[in-house]
Protein backbone atom coordinates (compact mmCIF):
# COMPACT_ATOMS: atom_id res chain seq x y z
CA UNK A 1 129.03 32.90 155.26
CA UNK A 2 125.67 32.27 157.21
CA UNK A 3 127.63 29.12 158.85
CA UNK A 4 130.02 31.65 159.67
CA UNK A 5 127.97 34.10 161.32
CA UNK A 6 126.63 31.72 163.78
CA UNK A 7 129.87 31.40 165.02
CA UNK A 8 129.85 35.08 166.16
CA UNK A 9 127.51 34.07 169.22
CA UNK A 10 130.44 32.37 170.71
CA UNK A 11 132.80 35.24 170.95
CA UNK A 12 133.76 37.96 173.08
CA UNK A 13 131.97 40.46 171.13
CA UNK A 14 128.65 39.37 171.89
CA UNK A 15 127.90 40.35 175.47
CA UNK A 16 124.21 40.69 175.51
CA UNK A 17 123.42 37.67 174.65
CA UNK A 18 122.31 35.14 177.27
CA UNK A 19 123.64 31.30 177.67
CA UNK A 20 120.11 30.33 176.75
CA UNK A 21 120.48 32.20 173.52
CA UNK A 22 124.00 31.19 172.93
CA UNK A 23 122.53 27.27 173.32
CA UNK A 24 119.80 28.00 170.69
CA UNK A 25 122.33 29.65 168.95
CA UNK A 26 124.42 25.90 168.77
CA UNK A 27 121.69 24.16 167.55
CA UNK A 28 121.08 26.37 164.95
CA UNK A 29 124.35 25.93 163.69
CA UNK A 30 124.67 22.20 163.67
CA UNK A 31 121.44 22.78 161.91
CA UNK A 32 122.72 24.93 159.03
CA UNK A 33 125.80 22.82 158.85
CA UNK A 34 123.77 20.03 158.56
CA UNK A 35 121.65 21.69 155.45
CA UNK A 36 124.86 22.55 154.20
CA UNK A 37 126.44 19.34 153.75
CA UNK A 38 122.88 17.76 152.56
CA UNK A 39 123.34 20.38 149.59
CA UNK A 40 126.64 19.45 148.77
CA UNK A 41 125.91 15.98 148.92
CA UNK A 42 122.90 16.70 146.81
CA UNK A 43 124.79 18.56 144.09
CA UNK A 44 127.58 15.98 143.99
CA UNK A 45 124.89 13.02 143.18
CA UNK A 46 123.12 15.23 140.65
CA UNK A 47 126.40 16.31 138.84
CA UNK A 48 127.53 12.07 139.24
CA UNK A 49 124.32 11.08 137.48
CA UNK A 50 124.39 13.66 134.77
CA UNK A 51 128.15 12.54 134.13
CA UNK A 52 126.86 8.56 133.66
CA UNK A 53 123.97 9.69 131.82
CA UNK A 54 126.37 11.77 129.67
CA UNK A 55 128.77 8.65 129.53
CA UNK A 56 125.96 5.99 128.48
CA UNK A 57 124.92 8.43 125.92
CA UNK A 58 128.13 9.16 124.01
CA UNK A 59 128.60 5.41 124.83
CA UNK A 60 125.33 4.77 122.58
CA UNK A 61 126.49 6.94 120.14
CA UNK A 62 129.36 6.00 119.64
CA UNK A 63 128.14 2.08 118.99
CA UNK A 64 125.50 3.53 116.76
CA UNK A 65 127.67 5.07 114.75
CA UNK A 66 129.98 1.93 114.31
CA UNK A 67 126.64 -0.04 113.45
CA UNK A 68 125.87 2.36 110.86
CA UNK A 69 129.10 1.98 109.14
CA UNK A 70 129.03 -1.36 109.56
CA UNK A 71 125.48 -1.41 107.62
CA UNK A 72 126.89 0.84 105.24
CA UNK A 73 129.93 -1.35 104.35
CA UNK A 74 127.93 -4.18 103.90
CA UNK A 75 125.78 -2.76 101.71
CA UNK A 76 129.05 -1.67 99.27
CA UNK A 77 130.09 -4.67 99.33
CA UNK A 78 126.25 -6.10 98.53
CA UNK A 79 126.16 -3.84 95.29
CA UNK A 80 129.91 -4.56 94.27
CA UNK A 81 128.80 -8.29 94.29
CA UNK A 82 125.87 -7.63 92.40
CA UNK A 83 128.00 -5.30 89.75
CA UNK A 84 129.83 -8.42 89.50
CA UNK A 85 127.28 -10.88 89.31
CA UNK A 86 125.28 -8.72 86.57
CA UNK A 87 128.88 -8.42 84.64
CA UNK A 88 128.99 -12.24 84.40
CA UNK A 89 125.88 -12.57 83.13
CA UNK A 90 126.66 -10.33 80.51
C-alpha cells in the first residue's frame, strides 16, 4: 500500500504539487520499491535456509535412528549367540 500511494503524485488529482515535488516524489518510489523487493528477497533466503536446515536435520535423524537399530540388532543377535554358546557348554 505505501508503494501504492506514491503513485498518487502522478495523477490528476494532485494539482498542488510542483514538478520538483513530483521528481522527489519518483525517487522515493524507486526507493521503496527497491526496500521492498530487498525484503522479499530477504524473507525468501531466510525461509530457504530454515527449509535445508530443517531437511539436514530430519536427514540426521533419520540416519540416527537407522544406526540405532542397527546397534540394537546387533546386540540381539550378540546375546542370542551367547545363549547359544553358554547352552553348549552346558
Amino acid at each position: 500500500m505505501f508503494g501504492i500511494y506514491h503513485l498518487f503524485i502522478f495523477t490528476d488529482w494532485v494539482t498542488t504539487i510542483s514538478a520538483k515535488s513530483a521528481y522527489y516524489g519518483g525517487y522515493s518510489q524507486c526507493i521503496v520499491l527497491g526496500l521492498m523487493i530487498i525484503y522479499g528477497i530477504f524473507r525468501m533466503v531466510r525461509q530457504s535456509v530454515n527449509a535445508l536446515k530443517n531437511k539436514w536435520r530430519q536427514n540426521r535423524y533419520n540416519k540416527m535412528m537407522a544406526l540405532s537399530l542397527q546397534r540394537k540388532q546387533a546386540l540381539i543377535i550378540e546375546q542370542a549367540e551367547l545363549e547359544a554358546i553358554q547352552a553348549e557348554l552346558m
